[in-house]
C-alpha atoms as a PDB file:
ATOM      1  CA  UNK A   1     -45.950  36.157 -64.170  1.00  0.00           C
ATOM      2  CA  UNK A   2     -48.076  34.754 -66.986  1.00  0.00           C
ATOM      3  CA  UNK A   3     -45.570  33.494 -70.055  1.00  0.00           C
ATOM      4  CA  UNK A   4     -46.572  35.565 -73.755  1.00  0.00           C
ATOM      5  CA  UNK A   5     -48.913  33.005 -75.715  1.00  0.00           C
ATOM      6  CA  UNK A   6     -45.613  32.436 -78.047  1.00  0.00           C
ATOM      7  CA  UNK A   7     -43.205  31.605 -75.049  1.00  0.00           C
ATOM      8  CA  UNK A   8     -45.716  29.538 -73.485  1.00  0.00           C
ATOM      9  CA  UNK A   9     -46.421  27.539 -76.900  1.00  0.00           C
ATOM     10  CA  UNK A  10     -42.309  27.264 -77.118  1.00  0.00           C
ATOM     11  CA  UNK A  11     -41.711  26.073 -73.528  1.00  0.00           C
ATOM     12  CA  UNK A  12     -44.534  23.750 -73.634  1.00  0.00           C
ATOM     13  CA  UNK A  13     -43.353  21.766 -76.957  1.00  0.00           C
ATOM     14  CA  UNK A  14     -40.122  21.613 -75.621  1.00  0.00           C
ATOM     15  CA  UNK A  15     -41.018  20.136 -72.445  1.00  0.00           C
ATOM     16  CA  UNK A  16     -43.169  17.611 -74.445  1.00  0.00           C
ATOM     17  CA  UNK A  17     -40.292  16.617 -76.892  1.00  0.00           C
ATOM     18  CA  UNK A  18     -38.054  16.111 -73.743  1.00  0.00           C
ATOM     19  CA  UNK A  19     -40.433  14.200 -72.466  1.00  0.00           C
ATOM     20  CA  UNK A  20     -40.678  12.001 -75.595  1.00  0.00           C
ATOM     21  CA  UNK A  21     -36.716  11.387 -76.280  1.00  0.00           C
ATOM     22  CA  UNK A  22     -36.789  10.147 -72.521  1.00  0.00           C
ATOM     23  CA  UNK A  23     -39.388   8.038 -72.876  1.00  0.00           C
ATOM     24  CA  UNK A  24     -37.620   6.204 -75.752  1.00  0.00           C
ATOM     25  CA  UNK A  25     -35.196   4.830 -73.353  1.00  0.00           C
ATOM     26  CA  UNK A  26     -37.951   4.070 -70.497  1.00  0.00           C
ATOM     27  CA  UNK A  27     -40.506   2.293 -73.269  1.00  0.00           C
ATOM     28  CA  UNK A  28     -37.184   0.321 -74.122  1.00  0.00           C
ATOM     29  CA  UNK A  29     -36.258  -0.821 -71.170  1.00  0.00           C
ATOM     30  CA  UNK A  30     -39.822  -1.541 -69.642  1.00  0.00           C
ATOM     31  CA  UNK A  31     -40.103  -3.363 -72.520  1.00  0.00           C
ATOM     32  CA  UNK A  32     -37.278  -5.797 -72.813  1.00  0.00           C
ATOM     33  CA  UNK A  33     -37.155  -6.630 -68.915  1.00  0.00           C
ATOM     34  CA  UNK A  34     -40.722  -6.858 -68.258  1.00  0.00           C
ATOM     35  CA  UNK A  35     -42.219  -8.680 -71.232  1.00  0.00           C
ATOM     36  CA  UNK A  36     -41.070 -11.131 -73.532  1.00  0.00           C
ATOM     37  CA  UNK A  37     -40.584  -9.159 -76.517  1.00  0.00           C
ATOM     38  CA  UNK A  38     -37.062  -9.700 -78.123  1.00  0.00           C
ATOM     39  CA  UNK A  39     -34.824  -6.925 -79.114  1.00  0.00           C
ATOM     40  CA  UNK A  40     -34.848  -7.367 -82.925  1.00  0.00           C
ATOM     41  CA  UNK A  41     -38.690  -7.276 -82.902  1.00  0.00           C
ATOM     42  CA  UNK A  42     -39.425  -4.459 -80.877  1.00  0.00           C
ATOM     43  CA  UNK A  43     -36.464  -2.417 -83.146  1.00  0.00           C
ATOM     44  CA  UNK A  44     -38.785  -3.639 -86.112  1.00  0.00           C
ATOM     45  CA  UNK A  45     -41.931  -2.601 -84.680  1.00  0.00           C
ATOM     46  CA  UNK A  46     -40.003   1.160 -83.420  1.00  0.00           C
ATOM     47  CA  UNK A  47     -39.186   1.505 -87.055  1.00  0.00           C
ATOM     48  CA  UNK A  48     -42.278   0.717 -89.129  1.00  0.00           C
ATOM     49  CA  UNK A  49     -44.866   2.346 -86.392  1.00  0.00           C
ATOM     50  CA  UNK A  50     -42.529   5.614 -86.774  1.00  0.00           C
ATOM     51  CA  UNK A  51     -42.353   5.080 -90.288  1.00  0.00           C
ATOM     52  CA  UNK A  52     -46.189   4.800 -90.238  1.00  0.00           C
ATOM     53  CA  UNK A  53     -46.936   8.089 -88.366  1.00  0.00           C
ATOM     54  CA  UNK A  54     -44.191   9.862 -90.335  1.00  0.00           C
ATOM     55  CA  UNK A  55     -45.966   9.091 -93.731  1.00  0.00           C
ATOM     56  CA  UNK A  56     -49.865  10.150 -92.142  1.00  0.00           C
ATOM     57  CA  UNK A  57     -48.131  13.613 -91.379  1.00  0.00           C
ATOM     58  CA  UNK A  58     -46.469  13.601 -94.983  1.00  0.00           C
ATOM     59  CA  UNK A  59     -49.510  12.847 -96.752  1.00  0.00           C
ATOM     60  CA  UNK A  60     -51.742  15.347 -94.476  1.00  0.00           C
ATOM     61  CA  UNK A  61     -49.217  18.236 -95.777  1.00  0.00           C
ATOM     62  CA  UNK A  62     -49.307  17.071 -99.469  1.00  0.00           C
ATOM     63  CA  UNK A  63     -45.840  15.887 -99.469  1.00  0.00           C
ATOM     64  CA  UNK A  64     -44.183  12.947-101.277  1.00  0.00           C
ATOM     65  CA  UNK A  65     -43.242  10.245 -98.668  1.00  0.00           C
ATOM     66  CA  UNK A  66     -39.775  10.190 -99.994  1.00  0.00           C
ATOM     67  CA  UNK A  67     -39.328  13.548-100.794  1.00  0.00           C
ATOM     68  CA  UNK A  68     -36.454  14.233 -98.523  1.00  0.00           C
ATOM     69  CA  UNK A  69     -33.784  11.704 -97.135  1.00  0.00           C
ATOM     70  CA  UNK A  70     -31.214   9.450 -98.139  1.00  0.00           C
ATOM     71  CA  UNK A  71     -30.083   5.607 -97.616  1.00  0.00           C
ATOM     72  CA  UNK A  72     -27.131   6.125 -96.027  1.00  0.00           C
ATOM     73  CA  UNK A  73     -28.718   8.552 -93.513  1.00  0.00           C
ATOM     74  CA  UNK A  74     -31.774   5.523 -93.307  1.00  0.00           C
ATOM     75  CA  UNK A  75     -28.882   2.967 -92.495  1.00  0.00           C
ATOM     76  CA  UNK A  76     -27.569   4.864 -89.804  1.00  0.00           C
ATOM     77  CA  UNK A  77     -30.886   5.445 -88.176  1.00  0.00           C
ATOM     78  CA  UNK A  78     -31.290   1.811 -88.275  1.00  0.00           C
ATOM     79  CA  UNK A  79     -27.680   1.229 -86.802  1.00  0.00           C
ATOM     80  CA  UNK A  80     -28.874   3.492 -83.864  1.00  0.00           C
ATOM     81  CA  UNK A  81     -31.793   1.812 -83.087  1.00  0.00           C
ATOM     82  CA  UNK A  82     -30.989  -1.914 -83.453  1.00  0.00           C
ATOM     83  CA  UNK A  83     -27.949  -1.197 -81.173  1.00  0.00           C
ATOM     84  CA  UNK A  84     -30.475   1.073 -78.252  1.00  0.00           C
ATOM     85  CA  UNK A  85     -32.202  -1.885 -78.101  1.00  0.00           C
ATOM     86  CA  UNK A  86     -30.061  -4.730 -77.766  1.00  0.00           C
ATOM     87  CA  UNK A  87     -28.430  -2.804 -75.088  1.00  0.00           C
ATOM     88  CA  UNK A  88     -31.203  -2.342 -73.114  1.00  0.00           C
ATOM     89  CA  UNK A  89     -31.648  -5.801 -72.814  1.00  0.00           C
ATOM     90  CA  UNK A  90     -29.123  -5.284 -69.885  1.00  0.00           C
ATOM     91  CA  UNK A  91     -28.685  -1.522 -68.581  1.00  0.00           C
ATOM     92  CA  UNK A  92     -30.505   0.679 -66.948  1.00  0.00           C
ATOM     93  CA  UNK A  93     -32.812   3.615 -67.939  1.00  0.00           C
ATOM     94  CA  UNK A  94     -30.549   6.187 -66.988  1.00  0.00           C
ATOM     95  CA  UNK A  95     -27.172   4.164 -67.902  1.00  0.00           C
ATOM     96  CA  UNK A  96     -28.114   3.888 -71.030  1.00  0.00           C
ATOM     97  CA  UNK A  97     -29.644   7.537 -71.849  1.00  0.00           C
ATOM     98  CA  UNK A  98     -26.386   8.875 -70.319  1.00  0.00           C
ATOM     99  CA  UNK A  99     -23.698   6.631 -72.520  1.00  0.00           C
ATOM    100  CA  UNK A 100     -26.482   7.532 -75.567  1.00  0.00           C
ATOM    101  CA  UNK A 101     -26.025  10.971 -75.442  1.00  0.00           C
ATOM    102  CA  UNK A 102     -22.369  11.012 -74.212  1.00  0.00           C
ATOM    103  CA  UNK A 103     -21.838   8.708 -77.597  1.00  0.00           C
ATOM    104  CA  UNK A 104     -23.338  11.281 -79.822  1.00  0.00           C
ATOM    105  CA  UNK A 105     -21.955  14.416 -78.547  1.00  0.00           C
ATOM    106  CA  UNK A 106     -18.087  12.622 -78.512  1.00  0.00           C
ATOM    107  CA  UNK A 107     -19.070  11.582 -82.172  1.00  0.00           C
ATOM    108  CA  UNK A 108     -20.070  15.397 -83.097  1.00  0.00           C
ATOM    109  CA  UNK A 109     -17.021  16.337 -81.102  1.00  0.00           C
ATOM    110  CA  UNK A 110     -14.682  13.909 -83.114  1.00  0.00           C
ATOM    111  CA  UNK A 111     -16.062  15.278 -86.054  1.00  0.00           C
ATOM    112  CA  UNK A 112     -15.796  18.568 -85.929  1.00  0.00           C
ATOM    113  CA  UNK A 113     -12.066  17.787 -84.812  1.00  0.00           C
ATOM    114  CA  UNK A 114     -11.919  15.729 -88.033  1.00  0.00           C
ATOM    115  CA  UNK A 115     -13.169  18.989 -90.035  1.00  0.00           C
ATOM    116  CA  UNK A 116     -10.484  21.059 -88.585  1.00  0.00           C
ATOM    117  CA  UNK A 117     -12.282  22.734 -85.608  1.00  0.00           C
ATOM    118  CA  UNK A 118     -10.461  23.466 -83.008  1.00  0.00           C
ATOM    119  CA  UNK A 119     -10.343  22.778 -79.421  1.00  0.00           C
ATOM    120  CA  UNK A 120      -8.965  25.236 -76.761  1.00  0.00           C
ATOM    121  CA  UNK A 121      -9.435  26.804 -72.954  1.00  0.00           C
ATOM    122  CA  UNK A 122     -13.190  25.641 -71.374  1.00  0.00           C
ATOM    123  CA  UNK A 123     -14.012  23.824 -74.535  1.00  0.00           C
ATOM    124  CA  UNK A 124     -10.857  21.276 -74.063  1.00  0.00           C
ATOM    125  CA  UNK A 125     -11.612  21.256 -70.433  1.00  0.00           C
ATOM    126  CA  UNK A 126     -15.543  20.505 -71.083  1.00  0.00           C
ATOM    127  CA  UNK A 127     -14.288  17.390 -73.570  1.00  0.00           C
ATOM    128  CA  UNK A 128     -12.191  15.945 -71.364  1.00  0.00           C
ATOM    129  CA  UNK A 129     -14.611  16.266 -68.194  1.00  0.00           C
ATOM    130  CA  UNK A 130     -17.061  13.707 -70.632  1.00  0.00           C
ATOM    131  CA  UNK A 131     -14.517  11.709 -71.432  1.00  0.00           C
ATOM    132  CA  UNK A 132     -13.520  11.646 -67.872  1.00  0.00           C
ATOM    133  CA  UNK A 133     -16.818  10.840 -67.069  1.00  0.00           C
ATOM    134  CA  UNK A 134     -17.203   7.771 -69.052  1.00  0.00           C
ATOM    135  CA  UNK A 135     -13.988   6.254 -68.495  1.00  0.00           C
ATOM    136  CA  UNK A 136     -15.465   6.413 -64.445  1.00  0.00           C
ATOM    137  CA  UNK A 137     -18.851   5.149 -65.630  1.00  0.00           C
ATOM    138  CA  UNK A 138     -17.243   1.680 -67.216  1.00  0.00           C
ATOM    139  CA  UNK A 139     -14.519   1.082 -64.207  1.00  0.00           C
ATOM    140  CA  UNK A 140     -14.772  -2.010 -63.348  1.00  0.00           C
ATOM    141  CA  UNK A 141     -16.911  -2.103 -60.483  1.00  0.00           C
ATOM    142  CA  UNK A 142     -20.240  -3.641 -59.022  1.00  0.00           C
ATOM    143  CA  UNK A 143     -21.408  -0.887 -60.276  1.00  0.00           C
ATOM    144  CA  UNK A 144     -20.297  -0.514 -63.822  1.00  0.00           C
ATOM    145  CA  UNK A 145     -22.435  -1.581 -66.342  1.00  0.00           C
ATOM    146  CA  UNK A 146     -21.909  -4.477 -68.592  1.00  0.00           C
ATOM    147  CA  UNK A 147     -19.553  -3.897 -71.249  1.00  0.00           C
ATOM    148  CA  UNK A 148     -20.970  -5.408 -73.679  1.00  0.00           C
ATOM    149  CA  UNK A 149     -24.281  -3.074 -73.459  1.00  0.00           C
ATOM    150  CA  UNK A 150     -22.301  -0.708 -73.167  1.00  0.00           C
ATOM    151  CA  UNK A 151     -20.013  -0.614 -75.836  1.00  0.00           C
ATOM    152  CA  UNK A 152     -23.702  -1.062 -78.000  1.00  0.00           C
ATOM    153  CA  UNK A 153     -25.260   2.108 -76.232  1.00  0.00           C
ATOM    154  CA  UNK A 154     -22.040   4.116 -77.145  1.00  0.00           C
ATOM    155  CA  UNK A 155     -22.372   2.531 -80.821  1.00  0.00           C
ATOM    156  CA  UNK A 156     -26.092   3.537 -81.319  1.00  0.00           C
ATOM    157  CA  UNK A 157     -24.628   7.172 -79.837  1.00  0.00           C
ATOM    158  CA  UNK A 158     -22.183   7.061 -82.721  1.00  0.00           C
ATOM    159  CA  UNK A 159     -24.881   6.221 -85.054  1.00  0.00           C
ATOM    160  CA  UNK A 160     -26.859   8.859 -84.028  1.00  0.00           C
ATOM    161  CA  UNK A 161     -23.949  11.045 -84.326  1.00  0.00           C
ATOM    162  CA  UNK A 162     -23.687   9.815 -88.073  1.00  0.00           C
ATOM    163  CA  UNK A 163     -26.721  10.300 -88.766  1.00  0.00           C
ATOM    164  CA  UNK A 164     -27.029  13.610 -87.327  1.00  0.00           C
ATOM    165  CA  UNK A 165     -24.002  14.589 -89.551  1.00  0.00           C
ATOM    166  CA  UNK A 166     -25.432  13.113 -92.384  1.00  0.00           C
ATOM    167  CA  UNK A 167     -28.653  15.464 -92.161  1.00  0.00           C
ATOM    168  CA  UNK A 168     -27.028  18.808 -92.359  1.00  0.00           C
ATOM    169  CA  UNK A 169     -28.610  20.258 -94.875  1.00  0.00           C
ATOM    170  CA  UNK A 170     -30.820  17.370 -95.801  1.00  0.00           C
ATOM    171  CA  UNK A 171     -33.939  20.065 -96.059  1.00  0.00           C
ATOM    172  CA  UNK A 172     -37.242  20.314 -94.206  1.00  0.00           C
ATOM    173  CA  UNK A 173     -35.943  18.102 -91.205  1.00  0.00           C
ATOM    174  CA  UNK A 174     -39.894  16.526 -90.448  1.00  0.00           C
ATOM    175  CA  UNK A 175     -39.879  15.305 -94.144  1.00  0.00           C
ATOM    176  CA  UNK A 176     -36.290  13.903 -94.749  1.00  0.00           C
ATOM    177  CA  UNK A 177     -36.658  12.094 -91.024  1.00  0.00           C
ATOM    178  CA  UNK A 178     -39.765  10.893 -92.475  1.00  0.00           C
ATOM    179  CA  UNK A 179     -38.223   9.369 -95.402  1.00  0.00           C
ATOM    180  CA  UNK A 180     -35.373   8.386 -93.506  1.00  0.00           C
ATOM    181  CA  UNK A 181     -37.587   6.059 -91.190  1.00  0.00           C
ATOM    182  CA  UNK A 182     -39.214   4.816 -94.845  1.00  0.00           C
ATOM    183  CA  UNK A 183     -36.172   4.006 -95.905  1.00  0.00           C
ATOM    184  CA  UNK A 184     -35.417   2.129 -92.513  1.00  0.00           C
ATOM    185  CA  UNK A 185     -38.197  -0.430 -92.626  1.00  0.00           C
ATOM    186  CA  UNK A 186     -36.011  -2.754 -95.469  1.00  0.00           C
ATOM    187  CA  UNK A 187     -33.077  -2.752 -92.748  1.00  0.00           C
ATOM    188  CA  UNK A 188     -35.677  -3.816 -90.161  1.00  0.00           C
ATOM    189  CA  UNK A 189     -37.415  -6.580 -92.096  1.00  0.00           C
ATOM    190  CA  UNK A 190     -33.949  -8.190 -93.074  1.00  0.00           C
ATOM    191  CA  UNK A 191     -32.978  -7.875 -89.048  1.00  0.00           C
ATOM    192  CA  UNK A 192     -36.705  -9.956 -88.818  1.00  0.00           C
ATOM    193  CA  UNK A 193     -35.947 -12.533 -91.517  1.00  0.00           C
ATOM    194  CA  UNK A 194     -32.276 -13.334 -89.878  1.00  0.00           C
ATOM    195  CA  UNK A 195     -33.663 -13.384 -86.137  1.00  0.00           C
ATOM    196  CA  UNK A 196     -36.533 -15.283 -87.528  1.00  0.00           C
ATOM    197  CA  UNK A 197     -37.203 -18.990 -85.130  1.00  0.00           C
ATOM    198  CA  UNK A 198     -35.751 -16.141 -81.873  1.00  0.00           C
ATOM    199  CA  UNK A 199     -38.355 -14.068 -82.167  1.00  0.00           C
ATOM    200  CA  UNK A 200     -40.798 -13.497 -79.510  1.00  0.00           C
ATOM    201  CA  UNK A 201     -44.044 -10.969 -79.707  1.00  0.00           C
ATOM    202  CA  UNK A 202     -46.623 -10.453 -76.682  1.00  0.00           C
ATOM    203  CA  UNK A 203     -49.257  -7.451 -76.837  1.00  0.00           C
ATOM    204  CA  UNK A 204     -48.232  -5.482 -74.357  1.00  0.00           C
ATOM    205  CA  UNK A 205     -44.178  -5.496 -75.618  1.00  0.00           C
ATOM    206  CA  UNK A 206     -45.940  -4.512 -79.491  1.00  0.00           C
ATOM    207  CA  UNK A 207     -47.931  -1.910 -77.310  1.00  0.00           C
ATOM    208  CA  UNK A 208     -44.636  -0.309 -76.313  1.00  0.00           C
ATOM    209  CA  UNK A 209     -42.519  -0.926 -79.165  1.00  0.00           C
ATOM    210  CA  UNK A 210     -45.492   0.816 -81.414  1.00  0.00           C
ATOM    211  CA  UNK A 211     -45.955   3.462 -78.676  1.00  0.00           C
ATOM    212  CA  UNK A 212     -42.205   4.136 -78.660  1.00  0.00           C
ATOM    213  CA  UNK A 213     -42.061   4.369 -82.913  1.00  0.00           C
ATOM    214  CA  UNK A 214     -45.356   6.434 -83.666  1.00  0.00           C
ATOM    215  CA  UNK A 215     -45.296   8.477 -80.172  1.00  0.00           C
ATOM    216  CA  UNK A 216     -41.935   9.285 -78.387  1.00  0.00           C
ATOM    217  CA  UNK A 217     -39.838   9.147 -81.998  1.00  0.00           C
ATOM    218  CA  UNK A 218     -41.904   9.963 -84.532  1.00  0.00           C
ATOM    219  CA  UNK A 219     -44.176  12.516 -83.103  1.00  0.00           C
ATOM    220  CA  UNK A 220     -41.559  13.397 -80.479  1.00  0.00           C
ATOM    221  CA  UNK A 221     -39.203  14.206 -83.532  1.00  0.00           C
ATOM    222  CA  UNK A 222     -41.903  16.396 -85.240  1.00  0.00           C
ATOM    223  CA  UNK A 223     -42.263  18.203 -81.743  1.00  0.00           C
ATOM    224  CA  UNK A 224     -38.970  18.905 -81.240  1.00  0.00           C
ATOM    225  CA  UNK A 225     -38.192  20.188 -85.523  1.00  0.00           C
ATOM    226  CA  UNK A 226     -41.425  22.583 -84.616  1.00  0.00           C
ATOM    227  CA  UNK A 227     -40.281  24.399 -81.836  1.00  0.00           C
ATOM    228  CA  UNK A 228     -36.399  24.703 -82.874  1.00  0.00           C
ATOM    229  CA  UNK A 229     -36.785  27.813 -84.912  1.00  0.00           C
ATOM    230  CA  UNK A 230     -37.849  29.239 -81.713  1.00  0.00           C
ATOM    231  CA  UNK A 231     -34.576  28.507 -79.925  1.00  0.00           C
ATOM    232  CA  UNK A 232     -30.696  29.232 -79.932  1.00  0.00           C
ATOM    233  CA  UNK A 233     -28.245  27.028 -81.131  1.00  0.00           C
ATOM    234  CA  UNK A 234     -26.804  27.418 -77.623  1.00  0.00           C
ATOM    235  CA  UNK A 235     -30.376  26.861 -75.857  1.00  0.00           C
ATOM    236  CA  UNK A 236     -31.341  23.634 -78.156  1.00  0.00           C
ATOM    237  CA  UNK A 237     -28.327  21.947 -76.981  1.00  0.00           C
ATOM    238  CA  UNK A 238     -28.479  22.799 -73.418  1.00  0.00           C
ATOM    239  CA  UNK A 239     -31.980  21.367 -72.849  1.00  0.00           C
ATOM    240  CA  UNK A 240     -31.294  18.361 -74.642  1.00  0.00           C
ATOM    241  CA  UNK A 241     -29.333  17.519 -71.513  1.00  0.00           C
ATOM    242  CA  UNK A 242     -32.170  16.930 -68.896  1.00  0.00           C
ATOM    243  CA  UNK A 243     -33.037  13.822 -71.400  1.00  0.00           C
ATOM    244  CA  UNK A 244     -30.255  11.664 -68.743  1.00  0.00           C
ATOM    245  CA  UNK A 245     -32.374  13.323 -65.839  1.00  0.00           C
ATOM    246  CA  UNK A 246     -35.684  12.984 -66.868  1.00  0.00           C
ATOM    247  CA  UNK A 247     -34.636   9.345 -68.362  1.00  0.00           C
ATOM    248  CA  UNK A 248     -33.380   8.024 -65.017  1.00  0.00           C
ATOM    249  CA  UNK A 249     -36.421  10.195 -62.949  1.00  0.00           C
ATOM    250  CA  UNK A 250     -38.670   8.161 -64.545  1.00  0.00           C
ATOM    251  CA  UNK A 251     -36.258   4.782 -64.184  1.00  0.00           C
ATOM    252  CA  UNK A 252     -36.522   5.163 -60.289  1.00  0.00           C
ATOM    253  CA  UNK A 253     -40.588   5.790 -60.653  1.00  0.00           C
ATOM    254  CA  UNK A 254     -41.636   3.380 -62.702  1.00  0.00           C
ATOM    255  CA  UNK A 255     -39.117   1.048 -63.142  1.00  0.00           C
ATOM    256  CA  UNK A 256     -37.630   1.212 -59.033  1.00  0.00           C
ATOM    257  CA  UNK A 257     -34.284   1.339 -60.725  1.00  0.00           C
ATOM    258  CA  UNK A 258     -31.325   2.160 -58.219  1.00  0.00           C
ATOM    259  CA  UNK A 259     -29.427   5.492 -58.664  1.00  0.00           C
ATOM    260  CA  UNK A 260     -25.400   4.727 -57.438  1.00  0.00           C
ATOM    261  CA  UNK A 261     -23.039   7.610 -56.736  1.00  0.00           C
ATOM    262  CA  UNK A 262     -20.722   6.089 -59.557  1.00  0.00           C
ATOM    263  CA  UNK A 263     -23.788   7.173 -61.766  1.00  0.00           C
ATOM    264  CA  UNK A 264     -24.185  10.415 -59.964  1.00  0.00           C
ATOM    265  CA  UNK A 265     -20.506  10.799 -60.511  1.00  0.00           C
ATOM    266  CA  UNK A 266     -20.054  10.197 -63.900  1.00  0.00           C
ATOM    267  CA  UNK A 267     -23.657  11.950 -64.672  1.00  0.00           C
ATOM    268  CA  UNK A 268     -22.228  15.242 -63.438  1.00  0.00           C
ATOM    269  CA  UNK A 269     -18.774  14.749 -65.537  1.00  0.00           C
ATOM    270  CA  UNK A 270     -20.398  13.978 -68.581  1.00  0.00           C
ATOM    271  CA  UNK A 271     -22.890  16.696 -68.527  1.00  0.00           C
ATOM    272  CA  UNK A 272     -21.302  19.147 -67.191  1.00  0.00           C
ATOM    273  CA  UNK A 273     -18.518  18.437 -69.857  1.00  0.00           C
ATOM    274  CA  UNK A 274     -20.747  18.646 -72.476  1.00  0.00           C
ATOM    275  CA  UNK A 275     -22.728  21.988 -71.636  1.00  0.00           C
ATOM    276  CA  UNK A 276     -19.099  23.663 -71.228  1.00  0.00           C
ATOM    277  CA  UNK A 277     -18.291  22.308 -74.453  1.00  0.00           C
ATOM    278  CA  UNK A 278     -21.871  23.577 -76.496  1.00  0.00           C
ATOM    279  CA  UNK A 279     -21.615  26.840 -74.639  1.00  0.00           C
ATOM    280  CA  UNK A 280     -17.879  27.903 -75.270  1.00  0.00           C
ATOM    281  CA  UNK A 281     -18.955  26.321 -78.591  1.00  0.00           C
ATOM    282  CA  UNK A 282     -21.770  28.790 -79.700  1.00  0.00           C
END
């Protein structure tokens, strides 16, 4: 059965900016372990090649650079990304997606708590399966990840939370991430200046590092803002939970990264958790 020219267009961007929010985590990681690009440079480089691409796309559409967006929303964007990639440094692809997005969903969770939501029946269930889930993840364990990295990936998922709180109602989401990633670059050139004599740049770590900014975040984000309109609230959330699949797909492919049953274990909790908690939810 052939998909209407509309569904078609819909599925296709959102398989792309699935894709693209994976292939944060796997540009990350491929980075850090297998060149000798440091953390610090490679968040700089993220920030000011998405900050580039952001602007072209601005500028094409007639629009004031920083038209839209806001410093603290720029500082947690920055908080999110220094902390991704110093904890790459030491986790896997798909440990590190699945704490990422198990940090921002507990951080939405908390908040709407915080606002006076209310948590009852499947929804309760659902945030206690995640929670469940992580707690299993960081057991200590050969196979638990290291804490430290750990604790940073659920950080950068709190930032991301933030700064996903912080947008609500920020406007035309392409233009205030846009300015948002503007707004970033001062954050990242200070991070330069105090790494500066433990820095270390080789082309093919700047190659991913630029490829992750302008690509997989900045155009992924643009993908992602164009086909939401075309989706439920319920829907958008849902697929944003094959990012942990796709991310640690592609960690056994290209990286020959192991997949545990702890992993397996705590992948299903954490998920699962989380789509009975959106669904109930919406």
């Amino acid at each position: 059965m052939t998909l209407p020219d509309g569904a078609a267009r819909t599925a296709l961007l959102t398989t792309l900016a699935m894709l693209a929010f994976a292939g944060n985590s796997l540009l990350c990681r491929i980075a850090l372990r297998d060149t000798t690009i440091d953390a610090a440079s490679f968040t700089s480089i993220r920030l000011a090649s998405g900050a580039l691409i952001l602007m072209l796309i601005l500028r094409r559409r007639g629009v004031r650079p920083l038209a839209a967006g806001s410093w603290p929303m720029a500082a947690a964007l920055f908080a999110y990304a220094v902390a991704f990639s110093f904890a790459y440094r030491d986790l896997t692809a798909a440990t590190g997606a699945l704490l990422l997005f198990g940090g921002v969903q507990l951080t939405m969770t908390s908040y709407g708590l915080a606002m006076g939501e209310r948590l009852g029946g499947l929804r309760l269930m659902g945030v206690l399966a995640a929670v469940g889930g992580l707690v299993w993840l960081l057991l200590p364990g050969l196979a638990a990840p290291p804490y430290l990295a750990a604790a940073l990936m659920l950080a950068a998922g709190a930032a991301w939370g933030v700064y996903s709180v912080l947008g609500r109602g920020a406007g035309d989401p392409t233009t205030a991430t846009a300015g948002n990633f503007i707004r970033a670059v001062p954050f990242a050139a200070a991070l330069s200046l105090v790494a500066v004599g433990q820095t270390a740049v080789d082309p093919l770590g700047m190659f991913y590092a630029v490829l992750s900014g302008a690509v997989t975040s900045g155009l992924g984000y643009v993908l992602w803002y164009a086909v939401l309109p075309a989706l439920s609230a319920t829907s958008a959330a849902t697929i944003q939970l094959c990012v942990p699949a796709i991310a640690a797909l592609g960690g056994v492919v290209l990286l020959a990264e192991p997949i545990t049953s702890r992993l397996l274990l705590a992948s299903a909790a954490i998920l699962g958790g989380i789509a009975l908690t959106i669904t109930r939810k919406n």
